[in-house]
C-alpha atoms as a PDB file:
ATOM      1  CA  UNK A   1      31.086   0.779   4.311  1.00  0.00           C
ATOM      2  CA  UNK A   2      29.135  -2.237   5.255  1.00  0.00           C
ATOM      3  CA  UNK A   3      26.363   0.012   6.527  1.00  0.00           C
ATOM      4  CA  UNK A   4      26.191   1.179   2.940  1.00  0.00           C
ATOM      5  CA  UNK A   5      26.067  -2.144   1.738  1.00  0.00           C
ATOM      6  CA  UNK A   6      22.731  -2.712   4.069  1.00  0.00           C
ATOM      7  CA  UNK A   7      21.065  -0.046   3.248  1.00  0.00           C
ATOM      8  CA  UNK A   8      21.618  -0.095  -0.373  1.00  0.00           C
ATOM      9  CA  UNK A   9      20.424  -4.357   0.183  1.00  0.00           C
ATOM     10  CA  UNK A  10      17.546  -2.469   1.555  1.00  0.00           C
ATOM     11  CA  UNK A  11      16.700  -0.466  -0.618  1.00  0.00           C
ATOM     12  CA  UNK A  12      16.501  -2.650  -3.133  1.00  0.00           C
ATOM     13  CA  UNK A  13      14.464  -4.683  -1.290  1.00  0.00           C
ATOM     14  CA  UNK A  14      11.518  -2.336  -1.187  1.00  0.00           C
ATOM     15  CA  UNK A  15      12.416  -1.199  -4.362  1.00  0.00           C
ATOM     16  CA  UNK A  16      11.603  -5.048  -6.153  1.00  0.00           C
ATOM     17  CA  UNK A  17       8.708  -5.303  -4.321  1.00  0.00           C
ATOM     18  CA  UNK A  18       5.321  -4.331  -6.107  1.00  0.00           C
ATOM     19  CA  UNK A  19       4.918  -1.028  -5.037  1.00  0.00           C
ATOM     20  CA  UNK A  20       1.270  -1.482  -4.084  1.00  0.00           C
ATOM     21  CA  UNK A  21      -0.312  -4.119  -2.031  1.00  0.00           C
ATOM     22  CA  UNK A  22      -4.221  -4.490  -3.024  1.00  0.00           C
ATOM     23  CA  UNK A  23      -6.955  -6.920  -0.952  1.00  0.00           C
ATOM     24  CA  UNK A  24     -10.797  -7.180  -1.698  1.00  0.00           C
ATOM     25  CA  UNK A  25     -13.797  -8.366  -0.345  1.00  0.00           C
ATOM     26  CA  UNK A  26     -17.217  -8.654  -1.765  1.00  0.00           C
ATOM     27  CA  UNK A  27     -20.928  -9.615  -0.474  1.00  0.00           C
ATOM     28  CA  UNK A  28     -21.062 -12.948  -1.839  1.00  0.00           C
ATOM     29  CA  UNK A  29     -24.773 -12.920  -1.471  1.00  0.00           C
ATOM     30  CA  UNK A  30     -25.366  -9.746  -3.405  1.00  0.00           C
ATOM     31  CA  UNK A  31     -26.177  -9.740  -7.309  1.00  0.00           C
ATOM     32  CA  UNK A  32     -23.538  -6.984  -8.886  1.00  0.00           C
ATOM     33  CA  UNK A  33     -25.429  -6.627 -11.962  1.00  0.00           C
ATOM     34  CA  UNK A  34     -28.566  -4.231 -10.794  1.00  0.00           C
ATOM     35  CA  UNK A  35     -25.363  -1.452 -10.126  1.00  0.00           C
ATOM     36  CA  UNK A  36     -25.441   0.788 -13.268  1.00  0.00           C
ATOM     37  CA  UNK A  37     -24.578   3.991 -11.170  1.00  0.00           C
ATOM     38  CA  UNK A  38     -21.895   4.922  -8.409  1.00  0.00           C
ATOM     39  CA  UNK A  39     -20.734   8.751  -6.658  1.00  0.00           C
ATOM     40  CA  UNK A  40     -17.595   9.303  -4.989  1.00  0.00           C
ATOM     41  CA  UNK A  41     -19.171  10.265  -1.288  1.00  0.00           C
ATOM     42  CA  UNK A  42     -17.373  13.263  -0.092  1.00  0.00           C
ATOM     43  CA  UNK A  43     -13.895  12.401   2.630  1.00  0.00           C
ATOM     44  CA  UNK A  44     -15.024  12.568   5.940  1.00  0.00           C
ATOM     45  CA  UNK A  45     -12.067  11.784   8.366  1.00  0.00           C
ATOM     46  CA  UNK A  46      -8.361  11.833   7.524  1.00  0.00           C
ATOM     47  CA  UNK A  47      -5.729  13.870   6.203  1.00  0.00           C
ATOM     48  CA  UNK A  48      -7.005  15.472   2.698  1.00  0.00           C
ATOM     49  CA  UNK A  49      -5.278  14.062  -0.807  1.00  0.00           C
ATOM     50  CA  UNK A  50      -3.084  16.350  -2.273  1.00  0.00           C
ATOM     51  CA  UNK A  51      -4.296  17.606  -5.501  1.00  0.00           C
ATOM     52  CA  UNK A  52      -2.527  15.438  -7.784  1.00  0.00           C
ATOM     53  CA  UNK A  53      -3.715  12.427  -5.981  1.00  0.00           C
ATOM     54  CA  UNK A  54      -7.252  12.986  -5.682  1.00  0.00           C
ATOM     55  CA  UNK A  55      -6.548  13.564  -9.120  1.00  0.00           C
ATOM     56  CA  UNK A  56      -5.542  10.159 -10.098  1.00  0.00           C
ATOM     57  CA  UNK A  57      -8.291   8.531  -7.355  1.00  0.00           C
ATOM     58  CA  UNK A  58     -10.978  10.527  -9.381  1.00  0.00           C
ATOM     59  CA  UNK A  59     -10.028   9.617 -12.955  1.00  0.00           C
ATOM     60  CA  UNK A  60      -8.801   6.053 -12.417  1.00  0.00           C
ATOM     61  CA  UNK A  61     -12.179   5.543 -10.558  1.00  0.00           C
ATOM     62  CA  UNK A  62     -14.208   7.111 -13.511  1.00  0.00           C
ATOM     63  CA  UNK A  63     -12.136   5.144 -16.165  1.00  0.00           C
ATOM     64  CA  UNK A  64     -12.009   1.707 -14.514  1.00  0.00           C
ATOM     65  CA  UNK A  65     -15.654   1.642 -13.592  1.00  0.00           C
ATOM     66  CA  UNK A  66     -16.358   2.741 -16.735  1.00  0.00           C
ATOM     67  CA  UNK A  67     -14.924  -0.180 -17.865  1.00  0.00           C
ATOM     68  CA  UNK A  68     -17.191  -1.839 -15.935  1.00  0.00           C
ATOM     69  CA  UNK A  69     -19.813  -0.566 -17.216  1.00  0.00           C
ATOM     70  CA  UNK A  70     -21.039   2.086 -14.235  1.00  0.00           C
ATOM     71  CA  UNK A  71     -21.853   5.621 -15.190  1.00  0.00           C
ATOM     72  CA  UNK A  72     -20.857   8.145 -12.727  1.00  0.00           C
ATOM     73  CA  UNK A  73     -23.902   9.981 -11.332  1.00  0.00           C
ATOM     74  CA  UNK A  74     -22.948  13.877 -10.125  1.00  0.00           C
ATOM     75  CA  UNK A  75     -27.087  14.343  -9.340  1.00  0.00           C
ATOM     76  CA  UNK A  76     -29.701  12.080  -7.823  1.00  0.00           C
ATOM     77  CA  UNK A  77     -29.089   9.561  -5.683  1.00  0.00           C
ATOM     78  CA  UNK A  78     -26.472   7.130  -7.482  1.00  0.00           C
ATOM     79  CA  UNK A  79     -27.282   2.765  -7.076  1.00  0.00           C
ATOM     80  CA  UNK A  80     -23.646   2.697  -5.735  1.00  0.00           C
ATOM     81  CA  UNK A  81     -21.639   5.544  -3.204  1.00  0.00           C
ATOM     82  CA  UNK A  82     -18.042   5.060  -3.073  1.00  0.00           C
ATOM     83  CA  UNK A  83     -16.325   5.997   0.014  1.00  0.00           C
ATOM     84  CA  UNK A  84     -12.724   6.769   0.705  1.00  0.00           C
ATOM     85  CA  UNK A  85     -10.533   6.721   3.501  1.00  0.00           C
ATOM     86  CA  UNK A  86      -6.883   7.484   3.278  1.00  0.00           C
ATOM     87  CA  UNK A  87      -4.623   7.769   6.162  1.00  0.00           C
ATOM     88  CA  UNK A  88      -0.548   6.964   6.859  1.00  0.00           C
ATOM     89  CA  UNK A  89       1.056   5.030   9.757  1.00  0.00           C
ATOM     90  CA  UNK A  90       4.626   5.352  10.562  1.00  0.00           C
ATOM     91  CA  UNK A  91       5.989   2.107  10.473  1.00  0.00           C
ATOM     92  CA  UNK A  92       9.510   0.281  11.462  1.00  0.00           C
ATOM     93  CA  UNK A  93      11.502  -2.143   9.545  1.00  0.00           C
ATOM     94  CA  UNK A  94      14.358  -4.320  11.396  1.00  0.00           C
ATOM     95  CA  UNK A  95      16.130  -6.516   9.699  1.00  0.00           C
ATOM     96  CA  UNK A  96      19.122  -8.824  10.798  1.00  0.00           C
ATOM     97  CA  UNK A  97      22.187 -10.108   8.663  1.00  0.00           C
ATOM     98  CA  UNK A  98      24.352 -12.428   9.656  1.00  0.00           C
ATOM     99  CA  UNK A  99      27.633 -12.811   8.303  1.00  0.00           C
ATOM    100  CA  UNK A 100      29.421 -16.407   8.388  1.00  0.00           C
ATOM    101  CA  UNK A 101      32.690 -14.810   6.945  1.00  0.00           C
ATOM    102  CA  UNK A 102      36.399 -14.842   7.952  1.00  0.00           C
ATOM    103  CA  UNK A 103      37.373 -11.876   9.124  1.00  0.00           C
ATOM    104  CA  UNK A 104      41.057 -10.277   7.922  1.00  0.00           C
ATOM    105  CA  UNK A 105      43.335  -9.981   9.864  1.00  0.00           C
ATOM    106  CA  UNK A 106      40.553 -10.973  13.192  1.00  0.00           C
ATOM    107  CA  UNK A 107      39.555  -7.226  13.359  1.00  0.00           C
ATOM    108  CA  UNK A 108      36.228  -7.879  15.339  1.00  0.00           C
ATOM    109  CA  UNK A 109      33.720  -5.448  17.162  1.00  0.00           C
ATOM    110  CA  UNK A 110      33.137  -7.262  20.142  1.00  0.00           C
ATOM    111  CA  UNK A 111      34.993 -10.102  22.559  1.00  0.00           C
ATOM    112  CA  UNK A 112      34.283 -12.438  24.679  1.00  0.00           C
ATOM    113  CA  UNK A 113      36.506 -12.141  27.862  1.00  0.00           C
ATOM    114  CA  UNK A 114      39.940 -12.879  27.820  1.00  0.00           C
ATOM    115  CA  UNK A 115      40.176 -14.661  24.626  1.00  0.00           C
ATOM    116  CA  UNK A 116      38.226 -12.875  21.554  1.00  0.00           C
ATOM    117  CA  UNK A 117      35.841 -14.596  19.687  1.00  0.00           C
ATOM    118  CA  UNK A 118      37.481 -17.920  17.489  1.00  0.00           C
ATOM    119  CA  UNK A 119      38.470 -17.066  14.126  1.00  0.00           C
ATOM    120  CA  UNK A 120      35.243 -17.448  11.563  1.00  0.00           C
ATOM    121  CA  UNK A 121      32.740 -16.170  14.271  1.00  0.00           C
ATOM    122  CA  UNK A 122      29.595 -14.819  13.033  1.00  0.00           C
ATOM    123  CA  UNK A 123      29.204 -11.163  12.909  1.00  0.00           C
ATOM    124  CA  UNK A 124      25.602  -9.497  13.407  1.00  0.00           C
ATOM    125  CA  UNK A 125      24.577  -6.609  11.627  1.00  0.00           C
ATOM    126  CA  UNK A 126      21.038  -5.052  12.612  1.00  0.00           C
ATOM    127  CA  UNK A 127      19.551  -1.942  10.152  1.00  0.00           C
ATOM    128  CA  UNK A 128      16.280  -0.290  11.823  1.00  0.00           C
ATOM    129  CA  UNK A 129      14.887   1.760   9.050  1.00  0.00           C
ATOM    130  CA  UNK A 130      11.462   4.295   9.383  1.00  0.00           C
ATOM    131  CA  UNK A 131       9.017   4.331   6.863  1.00  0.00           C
ATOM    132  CA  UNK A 132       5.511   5.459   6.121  1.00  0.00           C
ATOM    133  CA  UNK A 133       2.977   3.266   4.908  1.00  0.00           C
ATOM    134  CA  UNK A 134      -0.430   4.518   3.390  1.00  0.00           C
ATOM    135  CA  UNK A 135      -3.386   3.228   3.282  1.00  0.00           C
ATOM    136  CA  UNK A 136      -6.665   3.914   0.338  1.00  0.00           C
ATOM    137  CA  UNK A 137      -9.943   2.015   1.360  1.00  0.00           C
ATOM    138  CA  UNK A 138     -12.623   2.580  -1.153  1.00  0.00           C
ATOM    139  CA  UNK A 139     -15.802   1.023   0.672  1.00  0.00           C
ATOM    140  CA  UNK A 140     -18.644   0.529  -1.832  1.00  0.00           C
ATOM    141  CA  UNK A 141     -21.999   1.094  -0.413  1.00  0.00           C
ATOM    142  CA  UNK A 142     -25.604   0.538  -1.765  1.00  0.00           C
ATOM    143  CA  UNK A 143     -27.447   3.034  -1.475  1.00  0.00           C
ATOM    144  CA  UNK A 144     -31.139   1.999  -1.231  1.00  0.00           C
ATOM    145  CA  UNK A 145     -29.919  -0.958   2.104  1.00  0.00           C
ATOM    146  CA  UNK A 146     -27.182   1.420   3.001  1.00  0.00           C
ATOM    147  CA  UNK A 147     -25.225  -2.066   3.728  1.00  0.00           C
ATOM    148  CA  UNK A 148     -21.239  -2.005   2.342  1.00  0.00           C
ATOM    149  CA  UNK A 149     -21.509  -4.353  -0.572  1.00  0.00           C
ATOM    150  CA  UNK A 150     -17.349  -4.449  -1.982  1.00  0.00           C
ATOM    151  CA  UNK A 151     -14.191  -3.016  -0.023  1.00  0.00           C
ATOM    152  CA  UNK A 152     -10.484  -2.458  -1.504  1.00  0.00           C
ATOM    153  CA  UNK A 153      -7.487  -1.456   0.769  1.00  0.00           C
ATOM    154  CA  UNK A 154      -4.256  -0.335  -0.729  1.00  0.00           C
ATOM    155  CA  UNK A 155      -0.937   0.199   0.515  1.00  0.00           C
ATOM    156  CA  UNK A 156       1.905   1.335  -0.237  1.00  0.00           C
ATOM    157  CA  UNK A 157       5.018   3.320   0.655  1.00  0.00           C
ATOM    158  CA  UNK A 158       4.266   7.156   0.906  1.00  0.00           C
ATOM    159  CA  UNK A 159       6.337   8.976  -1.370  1.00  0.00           C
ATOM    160  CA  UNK A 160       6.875  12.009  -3.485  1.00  0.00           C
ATOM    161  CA  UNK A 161       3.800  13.455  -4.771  1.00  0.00           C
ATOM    162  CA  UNK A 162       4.088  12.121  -8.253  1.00  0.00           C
ATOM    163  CA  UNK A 163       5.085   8.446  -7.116  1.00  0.00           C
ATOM    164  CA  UNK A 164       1.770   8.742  -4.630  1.00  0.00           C
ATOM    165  CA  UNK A 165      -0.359   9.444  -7.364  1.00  0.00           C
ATOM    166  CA  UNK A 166       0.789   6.663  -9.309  1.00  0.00           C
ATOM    167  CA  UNK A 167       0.534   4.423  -6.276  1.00  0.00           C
ATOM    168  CA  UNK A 168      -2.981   5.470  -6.241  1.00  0.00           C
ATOM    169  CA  UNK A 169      -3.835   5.148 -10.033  1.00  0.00           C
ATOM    170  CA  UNK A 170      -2.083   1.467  -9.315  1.00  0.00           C
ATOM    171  CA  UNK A 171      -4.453   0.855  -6.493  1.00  0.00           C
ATOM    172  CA  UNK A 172      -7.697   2.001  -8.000  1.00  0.00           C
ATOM    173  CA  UNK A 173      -6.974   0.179 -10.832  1.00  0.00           C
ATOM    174  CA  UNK A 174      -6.340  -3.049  -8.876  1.00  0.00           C
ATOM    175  CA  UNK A 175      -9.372  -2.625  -6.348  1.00  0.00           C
ATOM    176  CA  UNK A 176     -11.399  -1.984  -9.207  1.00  0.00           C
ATOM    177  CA  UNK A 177     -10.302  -5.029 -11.713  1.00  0.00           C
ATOM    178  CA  UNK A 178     -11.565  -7.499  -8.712  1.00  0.00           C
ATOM    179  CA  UNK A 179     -15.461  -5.557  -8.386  1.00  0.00           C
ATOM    180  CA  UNK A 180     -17.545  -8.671  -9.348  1.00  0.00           C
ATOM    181  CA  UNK A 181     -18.797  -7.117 -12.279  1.00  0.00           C
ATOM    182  CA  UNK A 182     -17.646  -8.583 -16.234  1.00  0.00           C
END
């Protein structure tokens, strides 16, 4: 039952968290307004997107830098290529409860020699849970120094399909909000 209990406390843990974690970091010494153009650059290492989420990474991208005020450029060489690398990491949470309660009728797990533990002991409870953590880093590059100008990294828990493409529509939209452009 009390296993339950932590897991459920668990699970709601991840669960109020904000599903997507998003840092950025800019050139500070580079002048954002000559970009009028960008290109998605084609995935080169990594486990592919699944449909639905290159999807969402495609038309988040076009309608957040949009907003920006870059045009997407499918011919010629764009002021602005957009790479992508997505990849997942197993990952292990372990978290420890302790319990300061009195215990009914002194119905305890362990002992400690000959004499139990005293009445009100503390009772440790330890839940190891496995997860999988993604990662999206969108490096922007300019094209004419070839020098990475803006990265975003996203993470998040990997999930069904649909919840990963929303986790990716969450994390486009977040990267791209903090490109130093109006």
């Amino acid at each position: 039952m009390k296993s339950k209990f932590i897991l459920l406390l668990a699970a709601a843990l991840f669960s109020s968290c904000s599903p997507v974690s998003v840092t950025t970091d800019y050139d500070r010494t580079v002048s954002f307004q000559k970009y009028k153009t960008y290109a998605l650059a084609p995935a080169r290492k990594g486990p592919p997107l699944s449909p639905s989420s290159e999807s969402a990474l495609r038309d988040t991208l076009r309608a957040e830098m949009a907003k920006k005020g870059l045009v997407e450029k499918s011919s010629g060489k764009p002021d602005i290529a957009i790479a992508r690398h997505a990849f997942t990491q197993d990952k292990l949470a372990v978290h420890e409860y302790t319990d300061w309660g009195y215990s009914v009728g002194n119905t305890w797990p362990y002992r400690y020699g000959n004499y139990g533990a005293w009445a009100g002991a503390p009772r440790t409870y330890v839940d190891v849970s496995q997860y999988t953590q993604g990662t999206l880093i969108l490096d922007f590059v300019d094209t004419k120094t070839n020098k990475l100008v803006f990265r975003g990294t996203g993470t998040a828990l990997v999930g069904t399909t649909q919840s990963n493409a929303k986790k990716i529509t969450e994390a486009v939209t977040q990267i791209v909000a903090d490109f130093p452009l109006p």
